[in-house]
Protein backbone atom coordinates (compact mmCIF):
# COMPACT_ATOMS: atom_id res chain seq x y z
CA UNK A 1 12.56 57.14 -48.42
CA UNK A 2 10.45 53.89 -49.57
CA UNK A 3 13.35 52.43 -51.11
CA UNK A 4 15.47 53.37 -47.96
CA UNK A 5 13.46 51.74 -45.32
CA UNK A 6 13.70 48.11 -47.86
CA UNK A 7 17.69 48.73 -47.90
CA UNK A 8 17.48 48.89 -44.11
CA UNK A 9 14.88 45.73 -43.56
CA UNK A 10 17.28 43.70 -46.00
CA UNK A 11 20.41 44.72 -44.41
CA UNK A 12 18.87 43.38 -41.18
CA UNK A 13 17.23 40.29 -42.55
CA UNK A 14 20.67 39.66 -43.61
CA UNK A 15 22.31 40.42 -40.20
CA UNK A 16 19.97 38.18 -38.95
CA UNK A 17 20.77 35.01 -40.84
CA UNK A 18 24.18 35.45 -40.47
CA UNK A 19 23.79 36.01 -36.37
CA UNK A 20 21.09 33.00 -36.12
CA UNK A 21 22.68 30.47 -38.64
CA UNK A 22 19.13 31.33 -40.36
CA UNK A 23 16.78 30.55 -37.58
CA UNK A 24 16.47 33.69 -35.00
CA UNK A 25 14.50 31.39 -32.64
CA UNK A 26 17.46 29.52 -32.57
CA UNK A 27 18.33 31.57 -29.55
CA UNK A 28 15.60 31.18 -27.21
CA UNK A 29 16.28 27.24 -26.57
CA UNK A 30 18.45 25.16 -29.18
CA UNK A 31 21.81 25.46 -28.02
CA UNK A 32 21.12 22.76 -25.11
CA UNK A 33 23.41 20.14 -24.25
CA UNK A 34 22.02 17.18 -21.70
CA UNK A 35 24.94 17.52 -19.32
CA UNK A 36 24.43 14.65 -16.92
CA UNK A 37 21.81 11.95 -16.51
CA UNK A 38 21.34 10.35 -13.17
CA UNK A 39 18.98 6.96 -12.32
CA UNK A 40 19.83 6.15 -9.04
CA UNK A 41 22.03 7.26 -5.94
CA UNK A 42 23.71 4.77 -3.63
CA UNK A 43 20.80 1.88 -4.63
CA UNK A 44 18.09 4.49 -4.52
CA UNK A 45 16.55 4.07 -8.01
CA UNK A 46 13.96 6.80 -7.04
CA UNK A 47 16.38 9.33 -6.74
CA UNK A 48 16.82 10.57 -10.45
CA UNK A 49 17.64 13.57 -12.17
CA UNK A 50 18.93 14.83 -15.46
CA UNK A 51 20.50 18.29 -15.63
CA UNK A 52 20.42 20.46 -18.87
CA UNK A 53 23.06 23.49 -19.68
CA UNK A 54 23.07 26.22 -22.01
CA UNK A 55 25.41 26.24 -24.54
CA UNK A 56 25.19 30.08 -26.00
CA UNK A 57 23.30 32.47 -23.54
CA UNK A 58 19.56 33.23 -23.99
CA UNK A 59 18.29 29.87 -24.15
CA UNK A 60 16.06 29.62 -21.09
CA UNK A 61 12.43 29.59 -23.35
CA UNK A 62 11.97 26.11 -22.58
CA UNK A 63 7.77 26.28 -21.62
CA UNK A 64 5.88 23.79 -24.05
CA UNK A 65 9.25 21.95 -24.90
CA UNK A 66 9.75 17.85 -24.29
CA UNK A 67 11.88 15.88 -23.02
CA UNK A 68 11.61 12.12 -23.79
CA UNK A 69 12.99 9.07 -22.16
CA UNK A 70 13.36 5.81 -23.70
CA UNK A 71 14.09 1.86 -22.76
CA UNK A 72 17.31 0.26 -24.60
CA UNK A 73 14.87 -1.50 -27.06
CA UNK A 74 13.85 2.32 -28.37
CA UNK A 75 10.30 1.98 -26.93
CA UNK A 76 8.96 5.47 -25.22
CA UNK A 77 8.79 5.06 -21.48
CA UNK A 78 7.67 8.98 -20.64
CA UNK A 79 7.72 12.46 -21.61
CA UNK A 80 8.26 15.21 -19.99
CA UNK A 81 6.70 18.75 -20.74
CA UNK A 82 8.07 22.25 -19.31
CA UNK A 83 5.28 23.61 -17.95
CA UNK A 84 7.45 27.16 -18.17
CA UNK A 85 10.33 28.57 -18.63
CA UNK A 86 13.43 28.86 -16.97
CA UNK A 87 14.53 31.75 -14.93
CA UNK A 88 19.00 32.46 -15.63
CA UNK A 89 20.03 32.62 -19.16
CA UNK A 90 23.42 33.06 -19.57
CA UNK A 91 25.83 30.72 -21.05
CA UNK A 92 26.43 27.71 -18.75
CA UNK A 93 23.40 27.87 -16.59
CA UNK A 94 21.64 24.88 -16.06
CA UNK A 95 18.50 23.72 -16.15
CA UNK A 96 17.46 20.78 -13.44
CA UNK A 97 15.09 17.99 -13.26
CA UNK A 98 14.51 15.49 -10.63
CA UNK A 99 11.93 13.42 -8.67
CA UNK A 100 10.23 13.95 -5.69
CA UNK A 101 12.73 11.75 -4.36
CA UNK A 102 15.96 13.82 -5.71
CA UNK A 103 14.88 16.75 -4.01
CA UNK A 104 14.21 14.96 -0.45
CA UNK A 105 17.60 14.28 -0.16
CA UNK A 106 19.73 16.81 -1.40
CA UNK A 107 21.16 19.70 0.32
CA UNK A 108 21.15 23.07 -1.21
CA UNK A 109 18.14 23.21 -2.97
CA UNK A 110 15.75 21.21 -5.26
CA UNK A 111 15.41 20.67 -9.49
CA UNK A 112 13.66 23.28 -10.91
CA UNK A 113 11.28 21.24 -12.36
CA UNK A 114 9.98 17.95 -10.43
CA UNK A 115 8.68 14.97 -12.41
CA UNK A 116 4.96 14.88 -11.35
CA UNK A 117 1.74 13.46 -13.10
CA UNK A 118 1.35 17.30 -14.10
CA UNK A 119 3.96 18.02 -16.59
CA UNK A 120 4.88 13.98 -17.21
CA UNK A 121 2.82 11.14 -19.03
CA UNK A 122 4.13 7.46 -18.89
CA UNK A 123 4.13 5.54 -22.00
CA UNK A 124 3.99 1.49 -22.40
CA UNK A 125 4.51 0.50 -18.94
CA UNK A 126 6.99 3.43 -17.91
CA UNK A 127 7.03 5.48 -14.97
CA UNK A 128 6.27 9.06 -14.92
CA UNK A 129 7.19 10.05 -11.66
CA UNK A 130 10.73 8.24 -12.36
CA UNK A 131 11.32 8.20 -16.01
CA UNK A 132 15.08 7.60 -16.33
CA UNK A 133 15.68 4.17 -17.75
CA UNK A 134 19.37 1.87 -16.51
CA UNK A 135 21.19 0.78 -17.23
CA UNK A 136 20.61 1.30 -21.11
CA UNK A 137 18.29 3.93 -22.53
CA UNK A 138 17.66 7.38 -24.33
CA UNK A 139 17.18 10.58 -23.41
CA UNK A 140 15.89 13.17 -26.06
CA UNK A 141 15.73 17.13 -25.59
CA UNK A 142 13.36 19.10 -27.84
CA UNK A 143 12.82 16.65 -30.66
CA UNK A 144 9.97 18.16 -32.26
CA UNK A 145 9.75 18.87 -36.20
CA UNK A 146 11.33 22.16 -35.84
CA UNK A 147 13.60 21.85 -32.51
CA UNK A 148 16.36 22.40 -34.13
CA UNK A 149 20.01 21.89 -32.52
CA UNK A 150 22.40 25.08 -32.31
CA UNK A 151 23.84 24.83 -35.49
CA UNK A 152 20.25 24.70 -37.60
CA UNK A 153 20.59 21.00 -38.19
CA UNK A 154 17.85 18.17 -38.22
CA UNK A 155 16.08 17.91 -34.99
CA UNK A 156 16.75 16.89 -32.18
CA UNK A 157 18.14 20.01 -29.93
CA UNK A 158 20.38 16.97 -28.17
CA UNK A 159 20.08 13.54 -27.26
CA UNK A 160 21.74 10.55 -25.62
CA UNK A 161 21.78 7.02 -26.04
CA UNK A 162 23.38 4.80 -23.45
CA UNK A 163 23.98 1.55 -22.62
CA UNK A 164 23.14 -1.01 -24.80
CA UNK A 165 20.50 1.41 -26.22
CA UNK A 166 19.78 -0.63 -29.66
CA UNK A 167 17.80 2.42 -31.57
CA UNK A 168 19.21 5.41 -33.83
CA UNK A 169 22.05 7.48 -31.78
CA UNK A 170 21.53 10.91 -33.43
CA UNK A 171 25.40 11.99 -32.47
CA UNK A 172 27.93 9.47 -33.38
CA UNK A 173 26.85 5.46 -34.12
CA UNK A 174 27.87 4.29 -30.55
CA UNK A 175 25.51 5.07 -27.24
CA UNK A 176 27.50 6.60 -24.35
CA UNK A 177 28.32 4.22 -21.39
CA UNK A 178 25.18 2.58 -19.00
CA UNK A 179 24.34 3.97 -15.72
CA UNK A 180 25.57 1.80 -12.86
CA UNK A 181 23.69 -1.06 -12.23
CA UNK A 182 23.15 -0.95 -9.01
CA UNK A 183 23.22 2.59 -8.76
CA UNK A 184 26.20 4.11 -6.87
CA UNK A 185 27.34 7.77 -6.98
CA UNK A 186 28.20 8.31 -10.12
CA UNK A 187 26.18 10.06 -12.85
CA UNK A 188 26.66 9.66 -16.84
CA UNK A 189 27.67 13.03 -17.44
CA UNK A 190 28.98 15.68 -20.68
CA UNK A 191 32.83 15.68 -20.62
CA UNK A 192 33.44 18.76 -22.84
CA UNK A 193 31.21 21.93 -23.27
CA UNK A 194 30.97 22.21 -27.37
CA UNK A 195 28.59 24.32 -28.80
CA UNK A 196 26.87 21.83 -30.74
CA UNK A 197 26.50 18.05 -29.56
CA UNK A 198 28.59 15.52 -32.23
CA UNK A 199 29.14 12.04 -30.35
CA UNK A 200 27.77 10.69 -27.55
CA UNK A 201 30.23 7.61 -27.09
CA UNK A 202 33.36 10.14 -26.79
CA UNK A 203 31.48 12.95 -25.41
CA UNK A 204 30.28 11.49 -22.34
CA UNK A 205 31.80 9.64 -19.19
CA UNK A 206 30.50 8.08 -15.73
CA UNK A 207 31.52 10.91 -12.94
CA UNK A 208 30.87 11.10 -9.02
CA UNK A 209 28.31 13.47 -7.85
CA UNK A 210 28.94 16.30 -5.89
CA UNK A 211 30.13 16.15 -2.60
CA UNK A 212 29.36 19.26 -1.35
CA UNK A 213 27.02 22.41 -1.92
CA UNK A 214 28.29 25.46 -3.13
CA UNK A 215 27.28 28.67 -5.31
CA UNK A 216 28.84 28.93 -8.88
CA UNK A 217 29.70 32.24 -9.73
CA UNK A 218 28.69 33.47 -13.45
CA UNK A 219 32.67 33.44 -14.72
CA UNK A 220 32.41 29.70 -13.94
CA UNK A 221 29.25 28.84 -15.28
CA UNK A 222 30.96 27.37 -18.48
CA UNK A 223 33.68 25.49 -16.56
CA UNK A 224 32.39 23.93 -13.23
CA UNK A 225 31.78 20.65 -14.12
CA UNK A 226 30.05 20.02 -10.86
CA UNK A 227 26.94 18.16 -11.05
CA UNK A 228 23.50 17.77 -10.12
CA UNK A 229 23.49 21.92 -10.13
CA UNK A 230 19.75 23.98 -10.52
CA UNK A 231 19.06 26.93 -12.23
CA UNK A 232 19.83 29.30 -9.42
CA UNK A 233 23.54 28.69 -9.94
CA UNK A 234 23.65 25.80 -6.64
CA UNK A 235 25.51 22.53 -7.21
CA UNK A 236 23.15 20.14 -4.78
CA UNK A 237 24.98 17.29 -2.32
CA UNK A 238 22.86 14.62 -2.59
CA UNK A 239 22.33 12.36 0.99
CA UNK A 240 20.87 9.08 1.78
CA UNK A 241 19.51 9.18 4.89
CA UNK A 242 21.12 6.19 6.97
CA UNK A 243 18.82 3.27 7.79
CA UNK A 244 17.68 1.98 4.38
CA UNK A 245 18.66 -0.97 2.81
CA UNK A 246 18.96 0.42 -0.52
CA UNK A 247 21.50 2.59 0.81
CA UNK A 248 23.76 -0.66 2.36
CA UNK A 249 23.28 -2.01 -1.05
CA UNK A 250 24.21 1.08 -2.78
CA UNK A 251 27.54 1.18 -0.45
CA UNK A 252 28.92 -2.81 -0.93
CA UNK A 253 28.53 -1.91 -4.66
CA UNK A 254 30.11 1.57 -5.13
CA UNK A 255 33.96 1.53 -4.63
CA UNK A 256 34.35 5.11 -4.25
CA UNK A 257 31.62 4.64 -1.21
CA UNK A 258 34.20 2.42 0.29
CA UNK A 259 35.28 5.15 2.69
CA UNK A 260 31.30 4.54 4.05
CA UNK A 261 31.97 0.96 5.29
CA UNK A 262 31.74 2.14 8.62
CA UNK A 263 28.68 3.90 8.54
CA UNK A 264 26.59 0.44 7.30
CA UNK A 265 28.29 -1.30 10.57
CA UNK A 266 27.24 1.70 12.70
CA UNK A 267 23.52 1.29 11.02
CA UNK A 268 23.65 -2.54 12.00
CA UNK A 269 24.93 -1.71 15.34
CA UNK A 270 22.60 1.20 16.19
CA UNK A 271 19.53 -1.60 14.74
CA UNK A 272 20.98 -4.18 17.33
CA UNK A 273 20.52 -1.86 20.10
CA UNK A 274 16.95 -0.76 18.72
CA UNK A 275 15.73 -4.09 18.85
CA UNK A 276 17.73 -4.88 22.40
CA UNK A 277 15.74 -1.70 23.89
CA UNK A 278 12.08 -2.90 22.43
CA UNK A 279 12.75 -6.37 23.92
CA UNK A 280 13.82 -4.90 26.89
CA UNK A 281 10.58 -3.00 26.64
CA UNK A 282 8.30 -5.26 25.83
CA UNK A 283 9.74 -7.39 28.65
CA UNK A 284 8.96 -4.72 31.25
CA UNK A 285 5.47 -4.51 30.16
CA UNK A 286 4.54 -7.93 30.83
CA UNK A 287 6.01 -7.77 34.09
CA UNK A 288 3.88 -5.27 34.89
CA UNK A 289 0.58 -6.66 33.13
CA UNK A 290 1.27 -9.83 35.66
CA UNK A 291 1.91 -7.39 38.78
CA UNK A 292 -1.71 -5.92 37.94
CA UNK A 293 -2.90 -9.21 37.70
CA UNK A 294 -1.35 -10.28 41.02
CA UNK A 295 -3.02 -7.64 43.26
């Protein structure tokens, strides 16, 4: 019977390896990819967010796990903790982070985890509340001695250099492409869905932001490329509201926000009158402060 019970315990040690690649807590939050990275929307450098997908299913047991952002020059600008873990695990969810600024102007929903003085310390000079650097920069997932990636190799889970990041690129020798600079609506984001990331100057492309929001079923987890999108399975529309002039900015210097011309002549024209009715105001109230004085 002894002998039986260490046949059994081997056979599943064995089953285990083979399953795991040799690390069973492989599965609770190594196969990660960073699937888009976002530093600004339409000149709004506040508005930042970097989403997070799930390779292989199970791999929501994020809690305690960093991420860190870096300048171009290498030099540690924040880091993020997860205060917990995530809620959907199957392959293809996502897991969202964005400022306090992302979430007040998108529709749909919010990240599931907002940058906050909480679960994010700044490092030489950066900014926790808006860590992402642009154009150039790094972004490392779970880079811990023992984060793993999916296939049991050196630490980190994933990472991205981009721009004219100078430091090591842990996929590939080349950093992916910068973030627009000024921001428009375009995000950096993952062009293919591999298990396993290899190189981050192939593997990754500037892309427009959704334009709507909308549910993802669970059969199209894996192939919606649609991004920002939180872990309740909701792409987000992000909005500017009208009236800022990051937002003008952000619309002379996007061309697909060309279509949007119109809507920085109706915020000039809609200022005009504004300041036309105040004068007009203003006008009326000295005539009656002299009335007053009159009688």
């Amino acid at each position: 019977m002894r002998y039986g019970l260490l046949f059994f315990a081997s056979l599943m040690a064995l089953a285990s390896f083979l399953f795991f690649g040799g690390h069973p807590a492989e599965a609770s939050f190594h196969c990660m990819r960073i699937d888009a990275i976002m530093a600004g929307f339409n000149g709004n450098n506040t508005i930042q967010d970097v989403e997070l997908r799930q390779s292989s299913g199970g791999q929501n047991l994020v809690g305690g796990h960093k991420v860190r952002f870096y300048d171009a020059t290498n030099t540690l600008k924040a880091t993020f903790t997860f205060p917990n873990n995530a809620t959907n695990a199957s392959t293809g969810d996502s897991i969202l982070l964005g400022t306090q600024e992302f979430n007040a102007n998108t529709n749909g929903g919010d990240a599931d985890f907002t940058f906050s003085s909480m679960n994010t310390v700044a490092s030489n000079g950066g900014d926790a509340l808006h860590p992402v650097q642009s154009p150039g920069g790094k972004i490392v997932y779970a880079g811990e001695a023992g984060d793993f990636n999916c296939n049991v190799g050196a630490p980190p889970a994933d990472s991205v250099g981009y721009g004219a990041f100078t430091g090591p690129i842990n996929f590939g020798t080349m950093p992916a492409p910068a973030l627009p600079s000024p921001s428009d609506n375009r995000a950096l984001r993952l062009n293919n869905f591999n298990l396993k990331p290899s190189n981050n100057a192939t593997e990754y492309s500037l892309a427009a932001v959704a334009t709507s929001t909308f549910a993802v079923s669970m059969a199209n987890l894996p192939t919606d490329v649609n991004t920002p999108r939180n872990n309740t399975r909701t792409v987000l529309q992000l909005t500017v509201s009208v009236g800022g002039i990051a937002q003008l900015a952000g619309l002379a210097a996007s061309p697909a926000q060309g279509s949007h011309s119109s809507d920085g002549a109706g915020w000039l024209t809609a200022a005009s009158l504004a300041v036309a009715a105040v004068t007009v105001a203003l006008g009326g109230a000295a005539w009656y402060a002299r009335r007053r004085r009159a009688l």
